[in-house]
C-alpha atoms as a PDB file:
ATOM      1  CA  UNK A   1      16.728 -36.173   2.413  1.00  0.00           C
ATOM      2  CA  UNK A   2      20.014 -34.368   3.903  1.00  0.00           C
ATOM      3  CA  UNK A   3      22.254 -37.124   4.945  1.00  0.00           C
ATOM      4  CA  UNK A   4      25.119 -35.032   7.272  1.00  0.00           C
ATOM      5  CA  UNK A   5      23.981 -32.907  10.299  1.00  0.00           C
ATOM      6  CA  UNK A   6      25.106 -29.689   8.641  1.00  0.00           C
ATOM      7  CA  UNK A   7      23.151 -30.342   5.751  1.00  0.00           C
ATOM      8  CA  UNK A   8      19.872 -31.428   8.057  1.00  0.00           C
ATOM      9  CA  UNK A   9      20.443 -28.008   9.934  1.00  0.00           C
ATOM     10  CA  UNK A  10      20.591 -26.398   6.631  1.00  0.00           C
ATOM     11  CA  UNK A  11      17.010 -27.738   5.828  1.00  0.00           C
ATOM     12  CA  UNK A  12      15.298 -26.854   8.864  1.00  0.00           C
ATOM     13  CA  UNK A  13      16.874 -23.079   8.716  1.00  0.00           C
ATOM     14  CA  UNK A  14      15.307 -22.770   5.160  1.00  0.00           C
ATOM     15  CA  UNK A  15      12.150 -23.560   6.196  1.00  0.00           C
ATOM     16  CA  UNK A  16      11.932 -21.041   9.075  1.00  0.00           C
ATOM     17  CA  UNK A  17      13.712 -18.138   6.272  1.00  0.00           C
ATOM     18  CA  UNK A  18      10.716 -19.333   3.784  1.00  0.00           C
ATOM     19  CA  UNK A  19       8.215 -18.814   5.754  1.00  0.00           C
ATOM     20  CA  UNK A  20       9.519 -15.769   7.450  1.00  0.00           C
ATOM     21  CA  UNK A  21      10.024 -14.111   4.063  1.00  0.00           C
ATOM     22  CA  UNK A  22       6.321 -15.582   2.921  1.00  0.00           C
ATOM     23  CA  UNK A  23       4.931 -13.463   5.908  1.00  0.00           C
ATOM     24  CA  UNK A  24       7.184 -10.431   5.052  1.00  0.00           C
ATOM     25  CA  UNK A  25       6.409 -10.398   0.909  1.00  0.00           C
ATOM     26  CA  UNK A  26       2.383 -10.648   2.250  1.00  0.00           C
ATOM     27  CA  UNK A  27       3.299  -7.950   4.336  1.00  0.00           C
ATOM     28  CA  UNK A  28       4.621  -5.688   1.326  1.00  0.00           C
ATOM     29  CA  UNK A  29       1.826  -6.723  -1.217  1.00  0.00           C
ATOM     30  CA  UNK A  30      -1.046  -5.569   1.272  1.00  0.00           C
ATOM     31  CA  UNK A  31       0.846  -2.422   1.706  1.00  0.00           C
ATOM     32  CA  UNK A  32       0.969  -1.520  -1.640  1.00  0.00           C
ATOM     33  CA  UNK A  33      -2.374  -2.805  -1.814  1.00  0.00           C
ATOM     34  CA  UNK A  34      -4.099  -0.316   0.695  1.00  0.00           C
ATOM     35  CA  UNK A  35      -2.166   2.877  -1.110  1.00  0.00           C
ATOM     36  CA  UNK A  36      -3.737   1.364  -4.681  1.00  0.00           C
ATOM     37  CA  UNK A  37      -7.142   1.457  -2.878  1.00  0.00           C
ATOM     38  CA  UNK A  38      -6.763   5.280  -1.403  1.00  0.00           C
ATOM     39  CA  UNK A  39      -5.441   6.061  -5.087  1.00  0.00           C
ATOM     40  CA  UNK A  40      -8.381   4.431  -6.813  1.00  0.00           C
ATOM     41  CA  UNK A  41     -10.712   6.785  -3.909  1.00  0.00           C
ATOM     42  CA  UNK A  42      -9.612   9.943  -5.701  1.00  0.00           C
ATOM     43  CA  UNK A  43      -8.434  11.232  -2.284  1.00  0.00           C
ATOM     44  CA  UNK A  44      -5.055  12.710  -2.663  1.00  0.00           C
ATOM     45  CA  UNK A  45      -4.173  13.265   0.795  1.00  0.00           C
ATOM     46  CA  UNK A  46      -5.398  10.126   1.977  1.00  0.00           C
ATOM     47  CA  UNK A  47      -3.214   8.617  -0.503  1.00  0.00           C
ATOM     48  CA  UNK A  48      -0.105  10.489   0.514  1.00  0.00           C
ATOM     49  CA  UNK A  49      -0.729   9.512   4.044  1.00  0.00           C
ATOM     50  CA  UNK A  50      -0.913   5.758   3.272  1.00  0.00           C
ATOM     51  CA  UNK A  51       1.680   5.985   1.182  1.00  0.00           C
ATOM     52  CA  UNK A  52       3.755   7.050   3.862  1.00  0.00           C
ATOM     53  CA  UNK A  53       3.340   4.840   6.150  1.00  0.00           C
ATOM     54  CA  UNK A  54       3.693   2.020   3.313  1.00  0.00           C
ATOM     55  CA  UNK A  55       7.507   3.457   2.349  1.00  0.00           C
ATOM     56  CA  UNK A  56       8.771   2.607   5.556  1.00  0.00           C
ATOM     57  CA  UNK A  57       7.322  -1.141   5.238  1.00  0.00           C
ATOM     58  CA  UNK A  58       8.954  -1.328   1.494  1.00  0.00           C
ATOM     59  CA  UNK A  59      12.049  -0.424   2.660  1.00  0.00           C
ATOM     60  CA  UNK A  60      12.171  -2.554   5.522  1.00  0.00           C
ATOM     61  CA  UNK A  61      11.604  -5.396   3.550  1.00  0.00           C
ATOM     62  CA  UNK A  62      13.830  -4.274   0.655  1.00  0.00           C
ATOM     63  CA  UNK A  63      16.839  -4.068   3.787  1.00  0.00           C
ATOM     64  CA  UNK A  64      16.192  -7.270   4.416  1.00  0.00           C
ATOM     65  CA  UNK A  65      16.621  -8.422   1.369  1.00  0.00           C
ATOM     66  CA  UNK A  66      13.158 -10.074   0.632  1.00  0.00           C
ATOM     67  CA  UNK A  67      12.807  -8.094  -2.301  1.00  0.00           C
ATOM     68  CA  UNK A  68      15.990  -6.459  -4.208  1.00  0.00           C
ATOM     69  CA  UNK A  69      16.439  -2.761  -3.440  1.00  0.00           C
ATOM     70  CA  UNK A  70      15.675  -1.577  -7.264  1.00  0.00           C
ATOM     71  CA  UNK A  71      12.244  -3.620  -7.468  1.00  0.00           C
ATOM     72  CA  UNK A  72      11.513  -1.628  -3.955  1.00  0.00           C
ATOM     73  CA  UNK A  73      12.294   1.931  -5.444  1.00  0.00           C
ATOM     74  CA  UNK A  74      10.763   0.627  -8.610  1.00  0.00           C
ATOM     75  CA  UNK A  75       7.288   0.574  -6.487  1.00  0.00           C
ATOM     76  CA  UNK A  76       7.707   3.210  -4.415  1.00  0.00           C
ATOM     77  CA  UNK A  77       8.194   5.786  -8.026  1.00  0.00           C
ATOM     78  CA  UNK A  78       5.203   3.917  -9.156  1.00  0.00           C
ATOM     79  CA  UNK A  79       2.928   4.556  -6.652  1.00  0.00           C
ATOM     80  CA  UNK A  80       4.338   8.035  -5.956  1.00  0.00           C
ATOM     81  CA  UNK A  81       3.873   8.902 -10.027  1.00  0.00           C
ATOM     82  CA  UNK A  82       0.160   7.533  -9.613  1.00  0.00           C
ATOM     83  CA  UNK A  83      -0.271  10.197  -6.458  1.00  0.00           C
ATOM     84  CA  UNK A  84       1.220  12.674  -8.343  1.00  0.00           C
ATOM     85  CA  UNK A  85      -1.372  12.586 -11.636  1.00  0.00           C
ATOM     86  CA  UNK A  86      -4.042  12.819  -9.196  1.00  0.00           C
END
């Protein structure tokens, strides 16, 4: 257990950053999710409209440094490649 104040405040903040970034990397996973699912339909412009709308939560997330920037553009290349070679 922290023993100083600082050091009690320190432990409360990382709680409320955990489970703030918890909600925000469920957040990404179901958004890359949904544009796996309109890939797997066969429907290309489906898929490019999903995927659209899924960039802006990737880089969002990636700006707030839940995820690093590279493993964002690393997914967004992915699932843009995967559109592509429909």
């Amino acid at each position: 257990m922290a023993n100083s104040a600082q050091a009690r405040k320190r432990a409360r903040q990382a709680l409320k950053h955990r489970a703030r970034n918890f909600s925000q990397r469920s957040e990404l996973r179901t958004a890359i999710k949904k544009v796996r699912k309109a890939i797997a339909t066969g429907d290309k412009t489906a898929a490019q409209k999903v995927f659209g709308e899924s960039m802006s939560t990737i880089d969002t997330i990636a700006d707030k440094k839940v995820i690093h920037k590279n493993k964002a553009a690393r997914f967004k290349s992915r699932l843009s490649a995967a559109i592509k070679a429909l």
